[in-house]
N, C-alpha and C. Protein backbone atom coordinates (compact mmCIF):
# COMPACT_ATOMS: atom_id res chain seq x y z
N UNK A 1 124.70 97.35 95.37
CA UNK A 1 124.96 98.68 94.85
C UNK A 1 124.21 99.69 95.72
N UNK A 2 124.86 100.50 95.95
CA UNK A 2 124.36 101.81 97.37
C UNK A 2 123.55 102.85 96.50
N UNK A 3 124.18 103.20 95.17
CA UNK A 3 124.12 104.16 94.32
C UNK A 3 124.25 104.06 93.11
N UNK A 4 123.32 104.77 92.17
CA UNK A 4 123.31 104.53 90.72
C UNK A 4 123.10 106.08 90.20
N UNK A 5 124.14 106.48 89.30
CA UNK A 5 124.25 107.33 88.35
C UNK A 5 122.94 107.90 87.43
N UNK A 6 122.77 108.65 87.13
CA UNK A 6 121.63 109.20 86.05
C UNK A 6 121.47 108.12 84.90
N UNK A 7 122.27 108.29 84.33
CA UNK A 7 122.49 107.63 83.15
C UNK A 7 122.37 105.72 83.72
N UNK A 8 122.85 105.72 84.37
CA UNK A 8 122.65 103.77 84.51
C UNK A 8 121.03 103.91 85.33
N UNK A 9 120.60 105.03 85.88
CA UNK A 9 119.10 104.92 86.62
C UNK A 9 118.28 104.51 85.55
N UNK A 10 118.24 105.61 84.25
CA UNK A 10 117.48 105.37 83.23
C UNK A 10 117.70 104.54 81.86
N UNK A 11 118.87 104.12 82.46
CA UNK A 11 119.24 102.60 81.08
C UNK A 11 118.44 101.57 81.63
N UNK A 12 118.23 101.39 83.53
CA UNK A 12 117.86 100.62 84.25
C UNK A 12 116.37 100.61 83.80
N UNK A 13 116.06 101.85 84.28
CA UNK A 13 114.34 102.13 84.21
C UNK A 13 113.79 101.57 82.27
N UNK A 14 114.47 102.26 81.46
CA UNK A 14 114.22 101.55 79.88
C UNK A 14 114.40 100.19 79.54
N UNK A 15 115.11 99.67 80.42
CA UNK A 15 115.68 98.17 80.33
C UNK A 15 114.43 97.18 80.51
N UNK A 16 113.68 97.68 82.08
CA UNK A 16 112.89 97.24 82.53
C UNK A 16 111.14 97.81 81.83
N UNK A 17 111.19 98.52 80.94
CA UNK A 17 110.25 98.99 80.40
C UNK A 17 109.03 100.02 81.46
N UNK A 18 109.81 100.57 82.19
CA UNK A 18 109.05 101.27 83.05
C UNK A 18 109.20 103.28 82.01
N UNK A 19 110.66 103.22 81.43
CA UNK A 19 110.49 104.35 80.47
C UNK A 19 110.86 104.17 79.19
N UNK A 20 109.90 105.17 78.44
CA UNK A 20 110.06 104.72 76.92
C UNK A 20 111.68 104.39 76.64
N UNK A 21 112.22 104.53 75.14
CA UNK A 21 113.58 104.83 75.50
C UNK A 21 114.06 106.19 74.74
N UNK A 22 115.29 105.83 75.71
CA UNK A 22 115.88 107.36 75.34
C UNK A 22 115.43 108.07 73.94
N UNK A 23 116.06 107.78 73.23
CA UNK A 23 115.86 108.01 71.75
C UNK A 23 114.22 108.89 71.66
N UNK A 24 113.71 108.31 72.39
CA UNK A 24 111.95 108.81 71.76
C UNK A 24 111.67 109.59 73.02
N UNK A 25 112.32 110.01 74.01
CA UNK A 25 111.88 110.72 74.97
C UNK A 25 112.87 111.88 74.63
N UNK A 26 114.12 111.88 74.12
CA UNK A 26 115.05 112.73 73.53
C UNK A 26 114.26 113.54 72.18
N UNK A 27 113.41 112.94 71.37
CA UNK A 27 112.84 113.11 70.47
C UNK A 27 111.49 114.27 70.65
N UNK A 28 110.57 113.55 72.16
CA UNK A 28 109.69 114.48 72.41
C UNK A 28 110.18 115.55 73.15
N UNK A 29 110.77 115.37 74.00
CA UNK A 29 111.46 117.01 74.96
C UNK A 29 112.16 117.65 73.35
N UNK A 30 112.64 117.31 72.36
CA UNK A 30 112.94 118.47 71.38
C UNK A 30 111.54 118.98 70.56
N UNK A 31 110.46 118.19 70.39
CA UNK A 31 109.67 118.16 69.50
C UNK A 31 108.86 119.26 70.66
N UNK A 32 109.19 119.74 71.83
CA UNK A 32 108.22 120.39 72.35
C UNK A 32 108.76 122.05 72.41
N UNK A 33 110.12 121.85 72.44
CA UNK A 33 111.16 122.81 72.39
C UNK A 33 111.23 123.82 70.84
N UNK A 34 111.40 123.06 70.20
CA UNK A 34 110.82 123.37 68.86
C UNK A 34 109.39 123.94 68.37
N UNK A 35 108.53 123.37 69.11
CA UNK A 35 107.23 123.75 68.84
C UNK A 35 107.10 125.19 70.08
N UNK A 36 107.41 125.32 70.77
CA UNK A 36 107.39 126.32 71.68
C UNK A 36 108.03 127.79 71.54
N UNK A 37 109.15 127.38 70.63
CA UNK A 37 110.03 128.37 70.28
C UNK A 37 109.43 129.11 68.67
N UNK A 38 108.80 128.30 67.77
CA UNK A 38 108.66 128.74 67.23
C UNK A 38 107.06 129.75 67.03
N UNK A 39 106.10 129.80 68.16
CA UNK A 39 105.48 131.13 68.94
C UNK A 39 106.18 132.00 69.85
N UNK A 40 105.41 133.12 69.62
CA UNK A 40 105.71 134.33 70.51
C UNK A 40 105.21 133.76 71.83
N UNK A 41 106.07 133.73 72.72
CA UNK A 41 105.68 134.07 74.27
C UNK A 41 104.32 134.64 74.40
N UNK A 42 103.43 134.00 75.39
CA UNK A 42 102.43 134.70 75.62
C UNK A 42 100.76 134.43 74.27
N UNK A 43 101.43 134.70 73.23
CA UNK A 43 100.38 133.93 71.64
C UNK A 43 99.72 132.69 72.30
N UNK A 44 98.64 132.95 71.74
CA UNK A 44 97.85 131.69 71.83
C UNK A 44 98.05 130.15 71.61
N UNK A 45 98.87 130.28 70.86
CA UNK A 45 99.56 129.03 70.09
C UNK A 45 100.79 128.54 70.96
N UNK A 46 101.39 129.38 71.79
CA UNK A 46 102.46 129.17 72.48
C UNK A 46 101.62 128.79 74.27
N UNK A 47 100.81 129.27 74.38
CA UNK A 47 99.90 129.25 75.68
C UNK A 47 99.39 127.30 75.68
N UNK A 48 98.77 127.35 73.86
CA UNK A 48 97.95 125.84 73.99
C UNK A 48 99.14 125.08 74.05
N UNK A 49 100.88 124.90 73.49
CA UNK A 49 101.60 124.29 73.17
C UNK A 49 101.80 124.20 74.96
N UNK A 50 102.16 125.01 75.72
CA UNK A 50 102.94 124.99 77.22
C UNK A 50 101.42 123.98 77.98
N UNK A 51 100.09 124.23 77.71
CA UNK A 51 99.24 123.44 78.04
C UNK A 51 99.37 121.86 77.65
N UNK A 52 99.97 121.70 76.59
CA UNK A 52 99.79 120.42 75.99
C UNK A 52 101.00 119.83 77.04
N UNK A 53 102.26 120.50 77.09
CA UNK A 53 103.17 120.21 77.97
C UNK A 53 103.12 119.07 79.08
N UNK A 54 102.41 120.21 80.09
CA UNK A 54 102.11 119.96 81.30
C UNK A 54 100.46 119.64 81.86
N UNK A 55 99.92 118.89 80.73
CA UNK A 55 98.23 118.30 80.96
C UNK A 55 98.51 116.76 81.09
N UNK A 56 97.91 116.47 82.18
CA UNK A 56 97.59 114.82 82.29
C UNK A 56 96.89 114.18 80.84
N UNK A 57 96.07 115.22 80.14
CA UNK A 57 95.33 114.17 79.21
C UNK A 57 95.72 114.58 77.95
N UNK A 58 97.34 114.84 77.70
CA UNK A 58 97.88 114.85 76.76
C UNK A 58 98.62 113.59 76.50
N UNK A 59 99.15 112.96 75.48
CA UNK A 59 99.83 111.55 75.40
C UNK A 59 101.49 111.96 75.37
N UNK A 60 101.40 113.40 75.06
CA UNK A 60 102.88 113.94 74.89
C UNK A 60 103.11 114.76 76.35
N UNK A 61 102.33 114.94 77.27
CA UNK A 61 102.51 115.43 78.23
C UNK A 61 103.24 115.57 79.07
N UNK A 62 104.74 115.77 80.12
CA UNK A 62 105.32 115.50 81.08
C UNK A 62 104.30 114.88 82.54
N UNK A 63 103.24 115.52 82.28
CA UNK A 63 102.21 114.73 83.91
C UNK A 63 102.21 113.53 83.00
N UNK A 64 101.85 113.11 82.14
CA UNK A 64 101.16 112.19 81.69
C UNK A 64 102.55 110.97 81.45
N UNK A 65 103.14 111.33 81.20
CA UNK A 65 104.45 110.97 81.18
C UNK A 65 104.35 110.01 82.12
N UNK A 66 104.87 111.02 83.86
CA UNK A 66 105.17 111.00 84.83
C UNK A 66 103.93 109.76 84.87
N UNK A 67 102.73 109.98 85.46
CA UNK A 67 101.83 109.22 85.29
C UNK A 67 102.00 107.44 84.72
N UNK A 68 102.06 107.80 83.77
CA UNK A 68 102.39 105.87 83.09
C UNK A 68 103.54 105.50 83.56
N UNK A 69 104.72 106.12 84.08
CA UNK A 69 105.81 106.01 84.00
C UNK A 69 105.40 105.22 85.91
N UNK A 70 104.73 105.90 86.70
CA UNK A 70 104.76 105.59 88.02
C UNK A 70 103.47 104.43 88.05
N UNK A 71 102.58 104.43 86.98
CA UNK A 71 101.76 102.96 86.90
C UNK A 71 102.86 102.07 86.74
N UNK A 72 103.45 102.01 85.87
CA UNK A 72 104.63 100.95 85.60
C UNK A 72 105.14 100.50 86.42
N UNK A 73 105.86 101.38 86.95
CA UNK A 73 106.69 101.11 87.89
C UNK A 73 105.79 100.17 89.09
N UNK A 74 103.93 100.62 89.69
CA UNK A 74 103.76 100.02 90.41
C UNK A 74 103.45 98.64 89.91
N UNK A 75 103.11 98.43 88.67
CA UNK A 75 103.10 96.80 88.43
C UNK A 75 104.13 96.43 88.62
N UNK A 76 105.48 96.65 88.01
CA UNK A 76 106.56 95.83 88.99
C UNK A 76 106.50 95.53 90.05
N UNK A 77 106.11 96.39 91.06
CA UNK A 77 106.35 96.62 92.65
C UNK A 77 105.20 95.48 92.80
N UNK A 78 104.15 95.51 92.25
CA UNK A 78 103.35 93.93 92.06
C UNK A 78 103.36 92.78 91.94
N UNK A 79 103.83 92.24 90.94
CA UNK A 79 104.07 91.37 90.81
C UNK A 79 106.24 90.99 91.74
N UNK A 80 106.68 91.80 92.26
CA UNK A 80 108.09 91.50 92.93
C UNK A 80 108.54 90.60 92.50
N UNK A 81 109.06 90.72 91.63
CA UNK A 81 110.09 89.70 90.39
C UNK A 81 109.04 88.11 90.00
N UNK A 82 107.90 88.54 90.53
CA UNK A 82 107.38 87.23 89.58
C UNK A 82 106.73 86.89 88.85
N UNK A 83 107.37 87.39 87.35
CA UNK A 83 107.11 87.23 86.46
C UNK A 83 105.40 86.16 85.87
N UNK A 84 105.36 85.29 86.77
CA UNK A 84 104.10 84.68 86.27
C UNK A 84 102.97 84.85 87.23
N UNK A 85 103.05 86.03 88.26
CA UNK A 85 101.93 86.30 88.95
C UNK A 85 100.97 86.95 87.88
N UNK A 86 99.39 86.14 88.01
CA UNK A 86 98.39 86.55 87.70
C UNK A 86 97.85 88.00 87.76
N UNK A 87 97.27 89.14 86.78
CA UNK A 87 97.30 89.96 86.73
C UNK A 87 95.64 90.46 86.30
N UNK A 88 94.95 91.14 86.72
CA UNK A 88 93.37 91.49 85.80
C UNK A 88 93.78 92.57 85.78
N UNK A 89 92.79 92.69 84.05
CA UNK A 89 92.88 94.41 84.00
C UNK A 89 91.61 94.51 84.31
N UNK A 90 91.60 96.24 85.08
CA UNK A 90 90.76 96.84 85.86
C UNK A 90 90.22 97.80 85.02
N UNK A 91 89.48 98.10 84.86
CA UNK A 91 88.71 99.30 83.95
C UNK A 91 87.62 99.85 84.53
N UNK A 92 87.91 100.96 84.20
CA UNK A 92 86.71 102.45 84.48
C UNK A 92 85.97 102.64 82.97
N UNK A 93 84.95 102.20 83.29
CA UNK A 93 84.15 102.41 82.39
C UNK A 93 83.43 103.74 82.32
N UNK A 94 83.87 104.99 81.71
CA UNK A 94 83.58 106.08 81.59
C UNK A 94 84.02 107.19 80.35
N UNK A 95 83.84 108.35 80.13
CA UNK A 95 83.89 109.16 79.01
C UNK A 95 85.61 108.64 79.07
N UNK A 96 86.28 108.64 79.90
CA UNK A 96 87.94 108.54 79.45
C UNK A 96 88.33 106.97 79.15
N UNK A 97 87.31 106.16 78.73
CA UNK A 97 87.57 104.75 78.44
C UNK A 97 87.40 104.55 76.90
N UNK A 98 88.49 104.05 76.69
CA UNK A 98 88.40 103.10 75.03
C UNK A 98 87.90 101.87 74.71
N UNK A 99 87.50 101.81 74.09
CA UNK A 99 86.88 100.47 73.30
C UNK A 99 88.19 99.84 73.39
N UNK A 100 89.14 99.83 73.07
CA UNK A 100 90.51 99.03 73.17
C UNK A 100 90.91 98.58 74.65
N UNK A 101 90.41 99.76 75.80
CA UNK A 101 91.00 98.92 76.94
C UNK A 101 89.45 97.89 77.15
N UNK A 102 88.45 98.28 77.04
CA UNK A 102 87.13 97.76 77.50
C UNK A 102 86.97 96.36 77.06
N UNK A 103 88.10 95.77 75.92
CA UNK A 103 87.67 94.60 75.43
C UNK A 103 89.05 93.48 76.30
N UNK A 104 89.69 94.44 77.26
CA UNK A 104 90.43 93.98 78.17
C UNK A 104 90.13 93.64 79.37
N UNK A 105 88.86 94.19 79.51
CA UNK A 105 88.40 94.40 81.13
C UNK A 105 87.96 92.68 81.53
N UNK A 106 88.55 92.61 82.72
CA UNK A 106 88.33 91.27 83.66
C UNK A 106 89.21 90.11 83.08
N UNK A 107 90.25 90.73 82.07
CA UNK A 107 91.06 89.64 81.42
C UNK A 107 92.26 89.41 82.65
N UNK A 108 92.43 87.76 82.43
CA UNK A 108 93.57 87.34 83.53
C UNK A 108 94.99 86.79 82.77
N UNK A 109 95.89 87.33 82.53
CA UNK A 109 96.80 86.73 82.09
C UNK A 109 97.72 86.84 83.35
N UNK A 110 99.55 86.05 83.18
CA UNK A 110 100.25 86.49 83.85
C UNK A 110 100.92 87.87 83.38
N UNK A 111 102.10 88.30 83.96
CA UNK A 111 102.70 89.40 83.50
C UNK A 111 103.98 88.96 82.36
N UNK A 112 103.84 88.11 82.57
CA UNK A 112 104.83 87.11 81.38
C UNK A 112 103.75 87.60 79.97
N UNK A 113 103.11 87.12 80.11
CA UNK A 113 101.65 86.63 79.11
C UNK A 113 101.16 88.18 78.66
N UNK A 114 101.23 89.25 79.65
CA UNK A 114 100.82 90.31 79.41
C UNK A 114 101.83 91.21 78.19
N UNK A 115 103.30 91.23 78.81
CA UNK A 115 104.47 91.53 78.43
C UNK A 115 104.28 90.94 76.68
N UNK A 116 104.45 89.89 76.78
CA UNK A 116 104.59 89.05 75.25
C UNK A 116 103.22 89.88 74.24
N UNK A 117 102.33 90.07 74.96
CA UNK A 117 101.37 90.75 74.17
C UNK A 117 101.96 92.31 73.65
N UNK A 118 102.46 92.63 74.85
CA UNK A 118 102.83 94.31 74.35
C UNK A 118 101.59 94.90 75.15
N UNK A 119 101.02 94.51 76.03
CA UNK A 119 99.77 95.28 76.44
C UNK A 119 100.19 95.55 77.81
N UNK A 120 100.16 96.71 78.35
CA UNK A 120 99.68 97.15 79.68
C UNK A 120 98.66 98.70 79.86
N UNK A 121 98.27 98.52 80.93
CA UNK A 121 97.69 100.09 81.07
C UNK A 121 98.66 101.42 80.60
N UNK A 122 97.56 102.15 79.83
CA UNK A 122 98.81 103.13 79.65
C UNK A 122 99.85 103.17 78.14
N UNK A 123 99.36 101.57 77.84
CA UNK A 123 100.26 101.59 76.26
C UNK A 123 99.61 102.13 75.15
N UNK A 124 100.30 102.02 74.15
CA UNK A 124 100.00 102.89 72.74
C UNK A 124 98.74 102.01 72.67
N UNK A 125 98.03 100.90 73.05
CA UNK A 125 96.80 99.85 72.03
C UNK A 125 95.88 101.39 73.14
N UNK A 126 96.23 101.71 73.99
CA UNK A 126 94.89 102.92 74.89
C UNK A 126 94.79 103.92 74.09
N UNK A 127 93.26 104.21 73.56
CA UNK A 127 92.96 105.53 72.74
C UNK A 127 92.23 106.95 73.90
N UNK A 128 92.47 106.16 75.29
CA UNK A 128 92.24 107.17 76.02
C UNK A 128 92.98 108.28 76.49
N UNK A 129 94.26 107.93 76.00
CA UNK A 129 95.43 108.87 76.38
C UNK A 129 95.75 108.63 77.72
N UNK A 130 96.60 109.93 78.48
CA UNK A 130 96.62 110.41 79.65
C UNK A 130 95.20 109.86 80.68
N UNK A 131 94.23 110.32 80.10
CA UNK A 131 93.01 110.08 81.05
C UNK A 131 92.86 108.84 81.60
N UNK A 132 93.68 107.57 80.74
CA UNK A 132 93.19 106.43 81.03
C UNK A 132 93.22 106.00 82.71
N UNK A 133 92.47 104.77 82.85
CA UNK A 133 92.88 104.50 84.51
C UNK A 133 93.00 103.44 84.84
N UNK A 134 92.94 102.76 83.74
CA UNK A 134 92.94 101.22 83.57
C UNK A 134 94.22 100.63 84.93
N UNK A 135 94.29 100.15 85.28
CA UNK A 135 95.55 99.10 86.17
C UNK A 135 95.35 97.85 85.98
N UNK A 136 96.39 96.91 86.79
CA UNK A 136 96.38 95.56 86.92
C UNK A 136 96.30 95.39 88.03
N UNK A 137 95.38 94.22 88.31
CA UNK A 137 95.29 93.77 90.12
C UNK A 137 95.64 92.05 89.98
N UNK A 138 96.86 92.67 91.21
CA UNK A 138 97.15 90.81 91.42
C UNK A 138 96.04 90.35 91.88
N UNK A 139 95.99 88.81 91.36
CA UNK A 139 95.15 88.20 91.64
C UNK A 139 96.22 86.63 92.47
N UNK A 140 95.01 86.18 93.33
CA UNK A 140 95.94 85.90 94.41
C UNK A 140 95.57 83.88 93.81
């Protein structure tokens, strides 16, 4: 295939769990639209809402978004279709670290093993939000 459509890019990308799915990303672009519209331009409330937008260390954020969305993607590009390559999580131990990723740190599963858990950098078990920095490093 030379070329892929919008719509089959991001059935592709949700398929593979690199983006949430539609449904809940359809859900937040209205939930921000809504919240935006209903301040005055310029109001304080409309200023913190366009901040929450576009901040890395928001969980509803478009950077932040973008962000998990391009970690993802590089663990694929990691492990290159093999599913049982060995994986550690990496952790920054600092003000933007959770007790939830920290009890992950130096753990080796595969990405099979990781997947079945529901855990990667970046998922809902992170109470660091956006800030987090956690990754996976193949291990050889």
């Amino acid at each position: 295939m030379d070329s892929m459509d919008a719509d089959n890019y991001f059935f592709v990308m949700e398929q593979y769990g690199v983006l949430p799915p539609m449904p809940v990303l359809r859900a937040q672009a209205g939930a921000y639209v809504t919240r935006m519209t209903a301040y005055p331009p310029g109001s304080p409330e409309w200023n913190t809402a366009l901040e929450d937008l576009v901040s890395t260390e928001s969980k509803r954020g478009m950077k932040g978004l973008t962000r998990r969305i391009s970690e993802r993607w590089s663990t694929l590009e990691t492990i290159d279709g093999n599913e049982n390559q060995e994986l550690m999580w990496m952790f920054e131990d600092d003000e933007a670290s959770c007790d939830n990723c920290a009890q992950y740190a130096g753990d080796i599963h595969t990405f099979k093993e990781w997947e079945a858990m529901g855990i990667h950098p970046g998922s809902s078990v992170c109470k660091g939000g956006d800030a987090c920095r956690c990754d996976f490093l193949a291990v050889d």
